[in-house]
Protein backbone atom coordinates (compact mmCIF):
# COMPACT_ATOMS: atom_id res chain seq x y z
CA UNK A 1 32.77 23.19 -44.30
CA UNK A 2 34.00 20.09 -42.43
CA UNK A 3 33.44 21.44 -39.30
CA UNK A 4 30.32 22.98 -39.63
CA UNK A 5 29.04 19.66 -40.58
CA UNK A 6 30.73 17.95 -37.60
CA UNK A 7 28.98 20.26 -35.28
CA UNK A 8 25.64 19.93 -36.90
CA UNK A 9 26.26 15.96 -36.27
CA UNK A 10 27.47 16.75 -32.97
CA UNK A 11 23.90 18.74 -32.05
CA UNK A 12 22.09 16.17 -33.47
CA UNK A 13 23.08 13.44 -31.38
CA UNK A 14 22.58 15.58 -28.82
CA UNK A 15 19.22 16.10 -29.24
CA UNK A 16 18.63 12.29 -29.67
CA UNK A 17 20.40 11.11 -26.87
CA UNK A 18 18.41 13.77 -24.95
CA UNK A 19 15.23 12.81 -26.58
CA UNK A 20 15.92 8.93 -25.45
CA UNK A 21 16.76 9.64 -22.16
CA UNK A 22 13.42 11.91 -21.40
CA UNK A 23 11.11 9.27 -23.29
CA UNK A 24 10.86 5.86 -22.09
CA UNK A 25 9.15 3.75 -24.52
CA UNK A 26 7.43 0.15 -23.75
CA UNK A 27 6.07 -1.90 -26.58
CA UNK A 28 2.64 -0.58 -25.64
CA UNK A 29 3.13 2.61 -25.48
CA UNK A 30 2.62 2.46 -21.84
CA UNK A 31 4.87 2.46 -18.87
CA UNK A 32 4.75 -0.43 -16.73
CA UNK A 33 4.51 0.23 -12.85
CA UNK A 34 7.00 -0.40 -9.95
CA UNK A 35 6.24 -3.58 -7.67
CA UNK A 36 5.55 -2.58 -4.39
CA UNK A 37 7.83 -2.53 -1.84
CA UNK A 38 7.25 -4.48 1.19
CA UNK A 39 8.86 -3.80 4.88
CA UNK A 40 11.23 -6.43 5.43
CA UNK A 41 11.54 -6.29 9.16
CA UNK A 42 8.90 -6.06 12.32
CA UNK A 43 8.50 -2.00 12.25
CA UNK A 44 6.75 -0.33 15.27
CA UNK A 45 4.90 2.19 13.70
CA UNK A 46 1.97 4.68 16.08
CA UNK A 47 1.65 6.81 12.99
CA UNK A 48 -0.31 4.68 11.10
CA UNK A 49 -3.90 3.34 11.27
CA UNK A 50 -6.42 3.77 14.01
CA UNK A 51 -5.48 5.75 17.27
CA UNK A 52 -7.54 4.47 19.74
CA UNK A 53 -6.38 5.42 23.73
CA UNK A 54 -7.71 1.44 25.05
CA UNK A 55 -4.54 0.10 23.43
CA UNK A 56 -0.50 0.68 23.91
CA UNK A 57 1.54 0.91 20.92
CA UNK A 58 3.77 -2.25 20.80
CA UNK A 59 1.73 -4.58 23.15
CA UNK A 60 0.32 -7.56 22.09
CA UNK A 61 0.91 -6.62 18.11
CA UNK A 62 -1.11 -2.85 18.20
CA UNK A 63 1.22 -1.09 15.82
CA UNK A 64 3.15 -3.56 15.14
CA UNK A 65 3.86 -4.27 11.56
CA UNK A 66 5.72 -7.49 10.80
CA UNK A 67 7.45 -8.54 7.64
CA UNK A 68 5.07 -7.64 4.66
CA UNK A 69 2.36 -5.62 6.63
CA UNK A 70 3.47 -1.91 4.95
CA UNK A 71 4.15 -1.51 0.90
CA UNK A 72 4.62 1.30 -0.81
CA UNK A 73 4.28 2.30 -4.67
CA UNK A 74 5.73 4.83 -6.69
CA UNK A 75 2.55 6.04 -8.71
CA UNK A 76 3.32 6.05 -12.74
CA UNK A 77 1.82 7.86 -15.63
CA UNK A 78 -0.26 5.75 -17.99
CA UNK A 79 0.39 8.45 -20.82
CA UNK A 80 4.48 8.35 -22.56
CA UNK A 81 4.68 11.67 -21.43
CA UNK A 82 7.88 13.25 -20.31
CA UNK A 83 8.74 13.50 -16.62
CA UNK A 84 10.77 16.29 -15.49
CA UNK A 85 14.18 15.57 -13.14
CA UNK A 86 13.54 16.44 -9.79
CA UNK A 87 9.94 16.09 -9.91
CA UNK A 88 8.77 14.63 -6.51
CA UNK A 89 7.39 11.41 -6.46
CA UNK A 90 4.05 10.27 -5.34
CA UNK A 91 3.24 7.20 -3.66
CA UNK A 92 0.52 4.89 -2.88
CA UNK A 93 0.81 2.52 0.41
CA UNK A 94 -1.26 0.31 1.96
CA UNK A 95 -0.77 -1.81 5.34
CA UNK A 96 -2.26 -4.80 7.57
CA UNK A 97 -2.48 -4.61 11.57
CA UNK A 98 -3.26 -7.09 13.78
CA UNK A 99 -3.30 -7.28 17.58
CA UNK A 100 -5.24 -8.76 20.28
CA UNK A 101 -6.81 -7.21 23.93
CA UNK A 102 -7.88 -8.55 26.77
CA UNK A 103 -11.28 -7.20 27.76
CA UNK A 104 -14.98 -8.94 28.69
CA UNK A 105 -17.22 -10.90 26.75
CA UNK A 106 -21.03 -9.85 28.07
CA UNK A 107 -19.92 -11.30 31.67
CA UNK A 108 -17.04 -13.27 30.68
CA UNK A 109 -13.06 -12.67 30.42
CA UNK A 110 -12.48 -12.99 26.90
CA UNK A 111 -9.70 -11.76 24.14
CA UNK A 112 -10.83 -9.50 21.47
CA UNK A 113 -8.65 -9.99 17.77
CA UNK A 114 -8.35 -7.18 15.96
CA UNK A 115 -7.49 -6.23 12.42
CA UNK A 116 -7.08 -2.49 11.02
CA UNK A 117 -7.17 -2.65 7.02
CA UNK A 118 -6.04 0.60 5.04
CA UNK A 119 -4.89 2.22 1.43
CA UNK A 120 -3.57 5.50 0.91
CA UNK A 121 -2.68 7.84 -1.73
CA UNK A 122 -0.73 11.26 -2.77
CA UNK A 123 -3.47 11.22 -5.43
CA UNK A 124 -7.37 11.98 -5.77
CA UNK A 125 -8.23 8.50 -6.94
CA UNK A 126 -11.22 7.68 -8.58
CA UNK A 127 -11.34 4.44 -7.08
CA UNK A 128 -9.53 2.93 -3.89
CA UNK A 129 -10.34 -0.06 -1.77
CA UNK A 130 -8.94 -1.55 1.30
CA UNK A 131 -10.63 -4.92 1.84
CA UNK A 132 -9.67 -6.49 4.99
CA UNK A 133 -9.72 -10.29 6.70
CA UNK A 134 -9.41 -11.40 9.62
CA UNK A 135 -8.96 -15.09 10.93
CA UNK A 136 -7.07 -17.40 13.29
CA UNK A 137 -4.02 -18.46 11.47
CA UNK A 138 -4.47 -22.20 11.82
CA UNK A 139 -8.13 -22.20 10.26
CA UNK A 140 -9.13 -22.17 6.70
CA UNK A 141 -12.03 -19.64 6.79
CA UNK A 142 -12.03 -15.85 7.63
CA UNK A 143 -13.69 -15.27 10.47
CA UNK A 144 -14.05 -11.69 9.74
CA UNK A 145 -13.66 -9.24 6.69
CA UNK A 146 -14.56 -5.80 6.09
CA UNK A 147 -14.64 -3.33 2.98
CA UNK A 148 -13.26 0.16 3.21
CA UNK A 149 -14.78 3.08 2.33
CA UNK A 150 -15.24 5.66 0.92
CA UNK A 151 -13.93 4.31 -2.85
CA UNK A 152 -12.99 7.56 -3.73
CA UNK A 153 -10.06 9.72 -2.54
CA UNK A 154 -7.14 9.48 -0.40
CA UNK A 155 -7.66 6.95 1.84
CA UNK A 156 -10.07 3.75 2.48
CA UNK A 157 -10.05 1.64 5.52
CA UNK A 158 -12.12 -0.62 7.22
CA UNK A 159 -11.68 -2.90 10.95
CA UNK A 160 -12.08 -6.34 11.64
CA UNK A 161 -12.88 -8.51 14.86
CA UNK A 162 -13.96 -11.53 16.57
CA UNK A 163 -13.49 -12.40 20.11
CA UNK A 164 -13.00 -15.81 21.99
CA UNK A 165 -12.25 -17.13 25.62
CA UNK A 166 -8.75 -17.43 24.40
CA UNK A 167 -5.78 -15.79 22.97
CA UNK A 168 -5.59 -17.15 19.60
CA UNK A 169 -2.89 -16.74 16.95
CA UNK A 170 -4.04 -14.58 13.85
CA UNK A 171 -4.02 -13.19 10.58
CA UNK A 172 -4.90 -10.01 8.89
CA UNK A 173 -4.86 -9.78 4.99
CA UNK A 174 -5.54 -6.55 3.00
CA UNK A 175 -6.52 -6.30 -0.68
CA UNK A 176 -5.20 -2.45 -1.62
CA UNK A 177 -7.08 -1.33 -5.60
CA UNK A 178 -6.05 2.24 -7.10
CA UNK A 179 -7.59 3.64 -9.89
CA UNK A 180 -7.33 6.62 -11.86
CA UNK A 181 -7.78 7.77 -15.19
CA UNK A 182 -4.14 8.58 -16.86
CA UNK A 183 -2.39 6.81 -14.44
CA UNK A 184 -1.79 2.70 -13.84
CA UNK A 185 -3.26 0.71 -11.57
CA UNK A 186 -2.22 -1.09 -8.07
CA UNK A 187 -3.20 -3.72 -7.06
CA UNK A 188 -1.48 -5.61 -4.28
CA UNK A 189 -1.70 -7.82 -0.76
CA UNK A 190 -0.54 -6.91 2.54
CA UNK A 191 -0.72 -9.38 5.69
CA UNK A 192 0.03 -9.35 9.31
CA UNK A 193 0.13 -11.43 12.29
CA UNK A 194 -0.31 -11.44 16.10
């Protein structure tokens, strides 16, 4: 008798251990996202953003993401549902680029500043905006800004630019917004220089 009751104990914690370990619970019921990661060094990177055959990869900042261009997020249920081990995970990014180019100005030498703004995602989303800026780093105003489209899907992205008689110092800042029903929502800032 003893030991059929020991092993009835024994299954039942068990099953609750088991049960804790495959439910996480918040005090809403809801399970909070991941922060996004950020890259923490200058990254050289000609699979992302816009291919375009005027500019080489690496010169004057095309490509080149510095500290805090790129983040990544793991994307999280919105439902306390159980999540299977060995599930792959799904991920939604988002990334700045900034660079500059030599070129003319009607008949002028001139410098064109550039900014590439863009979100991705593993998921269909419902909504998804990349809103981009573009400025000189010393000023207080944007001198340019754009809003990506489309809002729905995998990816949104949208360019800035502004040219002047000299090489200038910028910054490019992207807004990244996910949304989709039954999972949480990102929201989060990437920037880059050149």
């Amino acid at each position: 008798m003893f030991t059929k009751l020991s092993q009835w104990l024994e299954i039942v914690m068990v099953i609750v251990l088991l049960a804790t370990i495959a439910s996480p619970v918040t005090a809403q019921g809801e399970q909070p996202n991941d922060p996004a990661v950020y890259n923490s060094t200058s990254e050289i990177r000609p699979e992302l953003g816009l291919l375009d055959s005027r500019f080489e990869v690496g010169k004057n900042g095309y490509k080149v993401f510095n500290k805090g261009a790129i983040a990544t997020v793991n994307i999280k249920s919105s439902e306390n549902e159980f999540q299977a081990f060995g599930v792959l995970s799904t991920y939604r990014s988002g990334f700045s680029d900034a660079w500059l180019d030599y070129g003319v100005c009607a008949t002028l030498p001139c410098w064109y500043h550039y900014g590439w703004h863009e979100s991705g995602s593993d998921l269909w989303e419902a909504e998804i905006w990349a809103n981009g800026r573009l400025k000189v780093t010393t000023d207080s105003n944007w001198r340019a800004t754009c809003t990506g489209s489309p809002t729905t899907g995998t990816k949104s992205s949208c360019g800035t630019n502004f040219s002047h008689i000299l090489p200038r110092t910028i910054s490019s800042q992207t807004d990244h917004h996910f949304h989709t029903s039954g999972y949480v929502d990102d929201n989060f800032t990437t920037q880059d220089s050149a």
